[in-house]
PDB file of N, CA and C in Angstrom:
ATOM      1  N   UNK A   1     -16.269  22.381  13.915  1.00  0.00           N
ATOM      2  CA  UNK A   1     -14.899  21.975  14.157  1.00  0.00           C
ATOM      3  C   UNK A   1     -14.194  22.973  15.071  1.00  0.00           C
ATOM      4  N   UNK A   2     -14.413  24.345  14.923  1.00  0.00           N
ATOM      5  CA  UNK A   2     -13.797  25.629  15.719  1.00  0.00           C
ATOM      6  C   UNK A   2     -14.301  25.245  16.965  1.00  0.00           C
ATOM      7  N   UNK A   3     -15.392  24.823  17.344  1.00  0.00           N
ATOM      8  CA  UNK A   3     -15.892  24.644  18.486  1.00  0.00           C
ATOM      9  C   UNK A   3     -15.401  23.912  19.355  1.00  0.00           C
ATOM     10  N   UNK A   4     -15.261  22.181  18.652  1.00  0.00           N
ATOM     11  CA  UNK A   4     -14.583  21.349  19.401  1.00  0.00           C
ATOM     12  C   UNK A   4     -13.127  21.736  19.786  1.00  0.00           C
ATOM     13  N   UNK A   5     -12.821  22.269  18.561  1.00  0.00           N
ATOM     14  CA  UNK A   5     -11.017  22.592  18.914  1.00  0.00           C
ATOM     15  C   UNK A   5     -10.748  23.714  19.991  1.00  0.00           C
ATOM     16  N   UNK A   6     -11.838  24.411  19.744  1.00  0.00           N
ATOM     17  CA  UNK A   6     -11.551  25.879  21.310  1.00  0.00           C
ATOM     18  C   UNK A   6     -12.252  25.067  22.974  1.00  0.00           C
ATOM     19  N   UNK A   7     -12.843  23.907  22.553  1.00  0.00           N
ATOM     20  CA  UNK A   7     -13.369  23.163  24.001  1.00  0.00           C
ATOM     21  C   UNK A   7     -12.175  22.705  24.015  1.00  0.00           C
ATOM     22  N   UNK A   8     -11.326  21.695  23.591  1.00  0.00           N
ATOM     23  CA  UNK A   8     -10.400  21.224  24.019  1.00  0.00           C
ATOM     24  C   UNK A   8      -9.031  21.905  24.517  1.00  0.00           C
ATOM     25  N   UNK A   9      -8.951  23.425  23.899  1.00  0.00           N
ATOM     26  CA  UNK A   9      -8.071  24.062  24.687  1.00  0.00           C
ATOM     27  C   UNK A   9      -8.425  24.643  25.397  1.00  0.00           C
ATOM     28  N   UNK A  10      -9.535  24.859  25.796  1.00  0.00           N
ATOM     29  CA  UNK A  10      -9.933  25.645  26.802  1.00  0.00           C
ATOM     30  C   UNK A  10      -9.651  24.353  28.475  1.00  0.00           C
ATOM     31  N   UNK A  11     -10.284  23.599  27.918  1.00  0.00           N
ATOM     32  CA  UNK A  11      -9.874  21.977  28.966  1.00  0.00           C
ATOM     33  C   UNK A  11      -8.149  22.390  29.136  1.00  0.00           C
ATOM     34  N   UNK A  12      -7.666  22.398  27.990  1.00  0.00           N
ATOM     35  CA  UNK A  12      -6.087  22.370  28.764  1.00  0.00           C
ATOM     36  C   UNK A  12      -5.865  23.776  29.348  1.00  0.00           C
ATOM     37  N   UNK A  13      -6.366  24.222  28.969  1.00  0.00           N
ATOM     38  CA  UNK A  13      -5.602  25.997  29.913  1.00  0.00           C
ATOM     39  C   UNK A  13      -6.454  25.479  30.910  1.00  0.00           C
ATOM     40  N   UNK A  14      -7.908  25.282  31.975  1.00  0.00           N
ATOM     41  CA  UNK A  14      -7.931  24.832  32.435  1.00  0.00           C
ATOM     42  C   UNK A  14      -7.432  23.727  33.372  1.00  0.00           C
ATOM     43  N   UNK A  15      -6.976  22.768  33.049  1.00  0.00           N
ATOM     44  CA  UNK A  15      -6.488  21.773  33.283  1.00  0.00           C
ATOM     45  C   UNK A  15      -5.146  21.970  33.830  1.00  0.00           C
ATOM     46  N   UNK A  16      -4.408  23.096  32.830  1.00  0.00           N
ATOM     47  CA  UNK A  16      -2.982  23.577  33.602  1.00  0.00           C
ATOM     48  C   UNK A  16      -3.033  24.507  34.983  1.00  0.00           C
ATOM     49  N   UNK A  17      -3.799  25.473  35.041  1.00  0.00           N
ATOM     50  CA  UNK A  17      -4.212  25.959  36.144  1.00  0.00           C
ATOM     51  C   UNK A  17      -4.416  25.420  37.345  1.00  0.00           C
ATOM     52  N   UNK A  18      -5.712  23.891  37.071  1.00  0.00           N
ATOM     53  CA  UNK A  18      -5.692  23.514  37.883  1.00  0.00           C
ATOM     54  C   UNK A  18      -4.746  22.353  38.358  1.00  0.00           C
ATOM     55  N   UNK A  19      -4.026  21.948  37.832  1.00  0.00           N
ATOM     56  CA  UNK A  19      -3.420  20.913  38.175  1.00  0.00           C
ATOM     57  C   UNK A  19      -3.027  20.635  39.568  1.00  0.00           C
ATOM     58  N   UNK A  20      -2.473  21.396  40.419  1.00  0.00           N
ATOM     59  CA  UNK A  20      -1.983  21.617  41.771  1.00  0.00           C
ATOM     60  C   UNK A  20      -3.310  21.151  42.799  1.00  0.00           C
ATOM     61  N   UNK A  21      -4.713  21.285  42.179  1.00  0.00           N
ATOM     62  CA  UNK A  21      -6.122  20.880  42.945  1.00  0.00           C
ATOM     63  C   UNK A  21      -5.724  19.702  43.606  1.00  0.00           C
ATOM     64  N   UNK A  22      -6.345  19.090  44.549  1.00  0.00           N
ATOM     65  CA  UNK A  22      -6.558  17.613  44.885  1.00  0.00           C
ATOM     66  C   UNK A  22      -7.281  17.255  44.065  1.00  0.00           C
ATOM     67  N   UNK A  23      -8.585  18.056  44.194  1.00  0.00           N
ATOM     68  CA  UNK A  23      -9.494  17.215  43.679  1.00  0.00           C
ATOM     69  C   UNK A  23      -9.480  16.583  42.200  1.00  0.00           C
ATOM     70  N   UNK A  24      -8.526  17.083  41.739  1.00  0.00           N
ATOM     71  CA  UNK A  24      -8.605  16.716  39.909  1.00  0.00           C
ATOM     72  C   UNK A  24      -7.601  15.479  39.871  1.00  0.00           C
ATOM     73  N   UNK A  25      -7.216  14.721  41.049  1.00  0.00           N
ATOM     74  CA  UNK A  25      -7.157  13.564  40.692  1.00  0.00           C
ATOM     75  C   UNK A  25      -8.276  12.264  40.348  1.00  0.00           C
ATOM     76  N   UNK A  26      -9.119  12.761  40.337  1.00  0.00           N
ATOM     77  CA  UNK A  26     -10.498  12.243  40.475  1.00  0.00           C
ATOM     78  C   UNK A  26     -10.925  12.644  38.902  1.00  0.00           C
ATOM     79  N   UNK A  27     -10.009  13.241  38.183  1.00  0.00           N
ATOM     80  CA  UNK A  27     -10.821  13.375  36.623  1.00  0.00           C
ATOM     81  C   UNK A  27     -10.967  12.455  35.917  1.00  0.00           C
ATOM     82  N   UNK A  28      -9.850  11.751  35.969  1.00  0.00           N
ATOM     83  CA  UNK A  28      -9.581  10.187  35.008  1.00  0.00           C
ATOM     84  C   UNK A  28     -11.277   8.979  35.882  1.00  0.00           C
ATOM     85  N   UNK A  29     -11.467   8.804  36.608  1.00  0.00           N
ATOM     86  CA  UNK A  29     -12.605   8.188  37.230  1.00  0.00           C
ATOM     87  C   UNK A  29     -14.213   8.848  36.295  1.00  0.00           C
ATOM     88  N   UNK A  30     -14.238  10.248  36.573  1.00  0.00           N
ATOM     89  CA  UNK A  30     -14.847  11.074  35.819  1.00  0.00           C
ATOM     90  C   UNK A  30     -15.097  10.525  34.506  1.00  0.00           C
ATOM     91  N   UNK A  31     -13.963  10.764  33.845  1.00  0.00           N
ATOM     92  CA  UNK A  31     -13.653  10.717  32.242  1.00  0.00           C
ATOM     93  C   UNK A  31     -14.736   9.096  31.873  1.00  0.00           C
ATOM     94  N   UNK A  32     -13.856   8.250  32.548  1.00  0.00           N
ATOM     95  CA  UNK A  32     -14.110   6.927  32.507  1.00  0.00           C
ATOM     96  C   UNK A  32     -16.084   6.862  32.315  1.00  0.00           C
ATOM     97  N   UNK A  33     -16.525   7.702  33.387  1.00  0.00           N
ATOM     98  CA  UNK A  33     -17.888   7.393  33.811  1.00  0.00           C
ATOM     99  C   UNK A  33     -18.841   8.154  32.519  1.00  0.00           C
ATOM    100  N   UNK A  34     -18.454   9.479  32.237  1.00  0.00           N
ATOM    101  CA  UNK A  34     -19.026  10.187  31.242  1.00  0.00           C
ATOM    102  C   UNK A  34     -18.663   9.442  29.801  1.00  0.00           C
ATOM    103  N   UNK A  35     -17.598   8.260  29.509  1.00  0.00           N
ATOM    104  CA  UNK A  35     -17.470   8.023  28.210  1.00  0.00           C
ATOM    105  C   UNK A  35     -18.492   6.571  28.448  1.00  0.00           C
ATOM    106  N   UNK A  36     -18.991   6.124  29.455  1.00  0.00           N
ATOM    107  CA  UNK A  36     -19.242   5.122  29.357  1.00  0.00           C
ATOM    108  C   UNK A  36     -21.069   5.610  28.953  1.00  0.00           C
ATOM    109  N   UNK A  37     -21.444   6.866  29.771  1.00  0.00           N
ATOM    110  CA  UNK A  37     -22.838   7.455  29.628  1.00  0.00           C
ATOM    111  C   UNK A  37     -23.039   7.401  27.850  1.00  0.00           C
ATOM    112  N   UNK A  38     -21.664   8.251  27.544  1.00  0.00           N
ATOM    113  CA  UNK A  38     -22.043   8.727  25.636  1.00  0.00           C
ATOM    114  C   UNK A  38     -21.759   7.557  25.155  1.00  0.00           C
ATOM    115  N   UNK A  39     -21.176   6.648  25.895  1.00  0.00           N
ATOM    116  CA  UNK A  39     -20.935   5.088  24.717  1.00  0.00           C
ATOM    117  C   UNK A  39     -22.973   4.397  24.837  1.00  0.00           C
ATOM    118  N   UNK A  40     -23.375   5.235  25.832  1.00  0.00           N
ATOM    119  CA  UNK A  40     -24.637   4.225  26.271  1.00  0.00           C
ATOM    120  C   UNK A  40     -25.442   4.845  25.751  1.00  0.00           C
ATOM    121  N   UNK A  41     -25.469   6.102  25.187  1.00  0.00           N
ATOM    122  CA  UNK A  41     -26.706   7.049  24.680  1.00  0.00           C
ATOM    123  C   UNK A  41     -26.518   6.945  23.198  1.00  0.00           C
ATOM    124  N   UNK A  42     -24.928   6.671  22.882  1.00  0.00           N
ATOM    125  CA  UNK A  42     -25.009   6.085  21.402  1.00  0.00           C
ATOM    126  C   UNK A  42     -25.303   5.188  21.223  1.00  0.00           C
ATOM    127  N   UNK A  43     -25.617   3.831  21.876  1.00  0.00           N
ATOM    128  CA  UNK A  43     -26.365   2.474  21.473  1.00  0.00           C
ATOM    129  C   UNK A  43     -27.739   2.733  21.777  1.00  0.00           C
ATOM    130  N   UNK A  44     -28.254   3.923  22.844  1.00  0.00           N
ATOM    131  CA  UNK A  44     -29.541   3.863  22.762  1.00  0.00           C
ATOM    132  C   UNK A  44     -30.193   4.878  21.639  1.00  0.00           C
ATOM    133  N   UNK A  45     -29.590   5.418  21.032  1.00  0.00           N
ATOM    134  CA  UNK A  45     -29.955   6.398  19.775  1.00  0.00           C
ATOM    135  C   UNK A  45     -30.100   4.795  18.498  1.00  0.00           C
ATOM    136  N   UNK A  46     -29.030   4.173  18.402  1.00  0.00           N
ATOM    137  CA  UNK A  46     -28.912   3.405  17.535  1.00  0.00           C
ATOM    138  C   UNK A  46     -29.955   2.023  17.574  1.00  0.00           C
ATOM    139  N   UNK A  47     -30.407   1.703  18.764  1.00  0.00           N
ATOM    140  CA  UNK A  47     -31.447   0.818  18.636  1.00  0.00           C
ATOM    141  C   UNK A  47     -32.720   1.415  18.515  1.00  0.00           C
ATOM    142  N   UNK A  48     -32.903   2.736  18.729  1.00  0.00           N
ATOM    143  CA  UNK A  48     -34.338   3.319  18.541  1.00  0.00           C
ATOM    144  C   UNK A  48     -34.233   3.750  17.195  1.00  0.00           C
ATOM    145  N   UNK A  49     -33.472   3.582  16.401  1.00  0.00           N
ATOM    146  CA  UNK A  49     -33.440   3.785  14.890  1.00  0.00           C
ATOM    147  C   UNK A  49     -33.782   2.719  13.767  1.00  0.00           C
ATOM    148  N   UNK A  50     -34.640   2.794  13.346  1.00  0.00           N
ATOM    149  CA  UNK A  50     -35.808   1.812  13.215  1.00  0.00           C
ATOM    150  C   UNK A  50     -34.871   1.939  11.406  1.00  0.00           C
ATOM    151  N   UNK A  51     -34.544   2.100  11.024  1.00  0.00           N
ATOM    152  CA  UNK A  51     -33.748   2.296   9.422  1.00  0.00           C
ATOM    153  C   UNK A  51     -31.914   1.309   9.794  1.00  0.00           C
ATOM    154  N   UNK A  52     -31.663   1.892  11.153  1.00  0.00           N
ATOM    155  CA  UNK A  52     -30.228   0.717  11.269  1.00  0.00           C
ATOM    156  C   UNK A  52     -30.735  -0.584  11.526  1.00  0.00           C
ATOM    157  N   UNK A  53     -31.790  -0.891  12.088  1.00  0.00           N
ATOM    158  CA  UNK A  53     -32.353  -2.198  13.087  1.00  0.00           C
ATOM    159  C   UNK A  53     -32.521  -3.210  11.865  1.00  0.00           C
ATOM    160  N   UNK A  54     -33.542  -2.255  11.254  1.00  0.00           N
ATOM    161  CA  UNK A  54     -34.076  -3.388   9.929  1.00  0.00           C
ATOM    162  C   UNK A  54     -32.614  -3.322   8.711  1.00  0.00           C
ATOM    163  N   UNK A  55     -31.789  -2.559   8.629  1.00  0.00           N
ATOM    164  CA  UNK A  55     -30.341  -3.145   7.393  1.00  0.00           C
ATOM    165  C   UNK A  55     -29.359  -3.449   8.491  1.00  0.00           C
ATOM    166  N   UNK A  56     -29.434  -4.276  10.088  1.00  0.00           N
ATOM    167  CA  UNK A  56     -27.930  -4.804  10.903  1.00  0.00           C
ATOM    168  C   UNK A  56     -27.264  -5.689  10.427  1.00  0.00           C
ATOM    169  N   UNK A  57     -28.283  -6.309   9.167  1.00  0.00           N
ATOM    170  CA  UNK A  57     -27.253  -7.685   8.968  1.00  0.00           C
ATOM    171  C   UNK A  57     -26.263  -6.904   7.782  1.00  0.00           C
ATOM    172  N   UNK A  58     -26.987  -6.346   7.058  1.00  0.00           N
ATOM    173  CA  UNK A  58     -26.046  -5.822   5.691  1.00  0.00           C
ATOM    174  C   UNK A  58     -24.992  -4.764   6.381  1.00  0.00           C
ATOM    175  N   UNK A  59     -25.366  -3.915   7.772  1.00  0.00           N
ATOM    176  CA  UNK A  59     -24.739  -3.010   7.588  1.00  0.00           C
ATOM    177  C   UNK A  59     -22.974  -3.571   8.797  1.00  0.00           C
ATOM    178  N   UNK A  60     -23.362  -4.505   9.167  1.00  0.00           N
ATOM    179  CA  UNK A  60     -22.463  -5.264  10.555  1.00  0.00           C
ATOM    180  C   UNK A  60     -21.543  -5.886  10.181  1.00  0.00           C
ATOM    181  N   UNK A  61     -21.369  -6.749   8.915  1.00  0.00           N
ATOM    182  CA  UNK A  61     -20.747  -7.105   8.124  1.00  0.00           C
ATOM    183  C   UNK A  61     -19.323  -6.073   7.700  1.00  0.00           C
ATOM    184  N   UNK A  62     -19.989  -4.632   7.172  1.00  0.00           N
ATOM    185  CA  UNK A  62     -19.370  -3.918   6.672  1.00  0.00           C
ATOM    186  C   UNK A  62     -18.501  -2.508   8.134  1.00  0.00           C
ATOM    187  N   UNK A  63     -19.274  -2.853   9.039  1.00  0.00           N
ATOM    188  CA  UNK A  63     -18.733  -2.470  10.341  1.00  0.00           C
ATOM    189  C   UNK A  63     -17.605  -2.999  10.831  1.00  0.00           C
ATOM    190  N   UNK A  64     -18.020  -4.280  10.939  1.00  0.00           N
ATOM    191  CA  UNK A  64     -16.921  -5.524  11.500  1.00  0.00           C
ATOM    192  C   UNK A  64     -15.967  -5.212  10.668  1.00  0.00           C
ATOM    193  N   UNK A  65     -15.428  -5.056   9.462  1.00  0.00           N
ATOM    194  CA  UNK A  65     -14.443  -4.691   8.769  1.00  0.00           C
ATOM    195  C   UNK A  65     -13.875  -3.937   8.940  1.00  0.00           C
ATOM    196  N   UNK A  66     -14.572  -2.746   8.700  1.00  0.00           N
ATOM    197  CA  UNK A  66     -13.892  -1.472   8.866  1.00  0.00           C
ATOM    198  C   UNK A  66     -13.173  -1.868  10.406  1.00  0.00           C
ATOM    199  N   UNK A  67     -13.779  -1.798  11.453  1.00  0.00           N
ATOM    200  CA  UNK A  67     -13.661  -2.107  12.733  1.00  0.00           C
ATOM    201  C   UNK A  67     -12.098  -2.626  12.578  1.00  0.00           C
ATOM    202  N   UNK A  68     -12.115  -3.909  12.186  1.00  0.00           N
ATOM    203  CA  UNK A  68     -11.040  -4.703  12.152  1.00  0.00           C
ATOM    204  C   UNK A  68      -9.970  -4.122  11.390  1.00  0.00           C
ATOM    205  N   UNK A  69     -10.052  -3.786  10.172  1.00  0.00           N
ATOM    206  CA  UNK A  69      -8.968  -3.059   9.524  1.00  0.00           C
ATOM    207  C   UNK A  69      -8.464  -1.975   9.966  1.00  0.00           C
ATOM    208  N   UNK A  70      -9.516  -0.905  10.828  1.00  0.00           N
ATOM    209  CA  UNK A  70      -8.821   0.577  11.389  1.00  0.00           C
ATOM    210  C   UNK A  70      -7.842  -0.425  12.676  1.00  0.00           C
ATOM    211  N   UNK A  71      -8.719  -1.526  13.593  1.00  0.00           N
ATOM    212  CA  UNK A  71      -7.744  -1.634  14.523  1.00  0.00           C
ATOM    213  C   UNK A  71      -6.846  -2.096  14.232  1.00  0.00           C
ATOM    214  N   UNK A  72      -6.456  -2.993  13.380  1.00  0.00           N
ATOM    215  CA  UNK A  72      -5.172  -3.589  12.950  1.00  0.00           C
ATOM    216  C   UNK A  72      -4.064  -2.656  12.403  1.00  0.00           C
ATOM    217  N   UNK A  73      -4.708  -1.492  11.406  1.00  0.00           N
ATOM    218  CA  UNK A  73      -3.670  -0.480  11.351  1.00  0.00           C
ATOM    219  C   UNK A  73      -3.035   0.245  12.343  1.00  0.00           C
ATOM    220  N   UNK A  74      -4.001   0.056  13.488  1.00  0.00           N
ATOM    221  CA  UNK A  74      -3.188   1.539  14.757  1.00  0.00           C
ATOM    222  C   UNK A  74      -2.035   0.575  15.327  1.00  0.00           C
ATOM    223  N   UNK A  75      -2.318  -1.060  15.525  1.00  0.00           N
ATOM    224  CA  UNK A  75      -1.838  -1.878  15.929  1.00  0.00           C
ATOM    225  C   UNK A  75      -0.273  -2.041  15.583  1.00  0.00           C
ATOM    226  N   UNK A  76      -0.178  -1.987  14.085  1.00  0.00           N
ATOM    227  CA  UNK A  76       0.502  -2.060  13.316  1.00  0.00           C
ATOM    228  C   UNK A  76       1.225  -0.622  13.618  1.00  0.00           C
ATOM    229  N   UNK A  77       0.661   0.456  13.334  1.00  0.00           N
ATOM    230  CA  UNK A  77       1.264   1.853  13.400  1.00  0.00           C
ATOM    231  C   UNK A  77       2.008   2.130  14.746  1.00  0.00           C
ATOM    232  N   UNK A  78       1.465   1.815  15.832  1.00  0.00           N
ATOM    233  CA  UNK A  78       1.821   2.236  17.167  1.00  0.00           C
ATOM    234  C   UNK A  78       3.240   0.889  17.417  1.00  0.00           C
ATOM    235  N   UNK A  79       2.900  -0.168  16.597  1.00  0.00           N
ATOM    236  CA  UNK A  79       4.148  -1.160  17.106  1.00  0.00           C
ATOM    237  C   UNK A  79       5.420  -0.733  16.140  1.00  0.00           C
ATOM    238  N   UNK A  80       4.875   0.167  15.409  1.00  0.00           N
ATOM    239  CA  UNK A  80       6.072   1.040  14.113  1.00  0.00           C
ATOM    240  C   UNK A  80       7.093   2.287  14.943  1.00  0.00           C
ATOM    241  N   UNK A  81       6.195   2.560  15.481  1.00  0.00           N
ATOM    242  CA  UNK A  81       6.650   3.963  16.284  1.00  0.00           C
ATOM    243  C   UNK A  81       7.243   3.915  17.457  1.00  0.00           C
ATOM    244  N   UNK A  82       6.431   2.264  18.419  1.00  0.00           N
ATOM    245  CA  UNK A  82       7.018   2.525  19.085  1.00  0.00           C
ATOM    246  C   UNK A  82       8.875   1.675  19.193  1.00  0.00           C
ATOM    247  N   UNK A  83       8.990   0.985  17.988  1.00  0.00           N
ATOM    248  CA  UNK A  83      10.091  -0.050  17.690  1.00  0.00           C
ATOM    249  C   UNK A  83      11.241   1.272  17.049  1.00  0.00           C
ATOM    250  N   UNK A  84      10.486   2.041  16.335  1.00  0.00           N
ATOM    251  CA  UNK A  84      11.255   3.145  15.800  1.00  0.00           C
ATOM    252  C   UNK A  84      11.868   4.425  16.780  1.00  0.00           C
ATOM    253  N   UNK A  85      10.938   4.955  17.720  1.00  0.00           N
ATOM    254  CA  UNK A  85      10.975   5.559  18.611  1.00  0.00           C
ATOM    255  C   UNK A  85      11.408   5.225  20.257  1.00  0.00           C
ATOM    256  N   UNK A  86      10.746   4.606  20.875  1.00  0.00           N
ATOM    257  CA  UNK A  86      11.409   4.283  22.000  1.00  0.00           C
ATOM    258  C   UNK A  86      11.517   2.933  22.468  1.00  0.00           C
ATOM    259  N   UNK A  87      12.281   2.305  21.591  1.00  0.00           N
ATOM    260  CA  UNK A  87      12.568   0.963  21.847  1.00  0.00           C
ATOM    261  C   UNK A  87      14.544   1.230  21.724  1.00  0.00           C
ATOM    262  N   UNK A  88      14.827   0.592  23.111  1.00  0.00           N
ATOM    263  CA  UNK A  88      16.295   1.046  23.340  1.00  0.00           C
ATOM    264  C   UNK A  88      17.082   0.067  22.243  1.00  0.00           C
ATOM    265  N   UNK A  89      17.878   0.565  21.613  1.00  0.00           N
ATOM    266  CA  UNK A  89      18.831   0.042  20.507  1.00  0.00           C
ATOM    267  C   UNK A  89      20.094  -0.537  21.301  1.00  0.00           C
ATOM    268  N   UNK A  90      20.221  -1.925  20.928  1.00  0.00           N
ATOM    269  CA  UNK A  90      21.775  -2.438  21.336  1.00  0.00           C
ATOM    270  C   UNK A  90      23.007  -2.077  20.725  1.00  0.00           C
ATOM    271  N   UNK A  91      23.619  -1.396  21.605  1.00  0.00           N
ATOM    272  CA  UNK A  91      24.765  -1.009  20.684  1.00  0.00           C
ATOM    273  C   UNK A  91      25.531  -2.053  20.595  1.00  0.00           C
ATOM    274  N   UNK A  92      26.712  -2.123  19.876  1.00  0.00           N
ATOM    275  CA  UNK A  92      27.461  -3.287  19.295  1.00  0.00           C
ATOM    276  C   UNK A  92      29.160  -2.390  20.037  1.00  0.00           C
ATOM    277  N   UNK A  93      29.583  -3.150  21.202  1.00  0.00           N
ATOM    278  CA  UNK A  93      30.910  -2.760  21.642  1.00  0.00           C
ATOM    279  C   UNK A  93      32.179  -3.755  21.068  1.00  0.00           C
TER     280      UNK A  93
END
């Protein structure tokens, strides 16, 4: 956990330094390409796993749920925050 948390500030002290670069408008393109590599090396870890392959039906079921219930909460949470937070209020003159 110390690890991840000192990579990610180390990215922002980084990141503040460089900001003024050209070239680091080009990170978000980056970002995009490297999450799509680890989204692809995690489905290829997960189909060469011969213990998820043979329980997908029992275990997809219980995925799809979770799945659905975490997204419906952020859904729910973020339309809380943002109705609470920056949604402009009519005043009454």
């Amino acid at each position: 956990m110390l690890t991840i948390f000192l990579a990610i500030v180390s990215g922002m002290a980084v990141g503040y330094i460089a900001r003024n670069i050209p070239a680091t408008r080009y990170t978000g393109k980056i970002i995009g390409v490297l999450i799509a590599l680890l989204l692809f090396s995690l489905g290829l870890s997960v189909g060469t796993n011969e213990q998820v392959i043979t329980n997908f039906r029992f275990i997809g079921l219980d995925a799809f749920v979770i799945a659905a219930a975490a997204t419906l909460g952020s859904v729910l949470c973020a339309a809380w925050v943002y109705r609470k937070f920056f949604q402009k209020k009519d005043k009454e003159s």
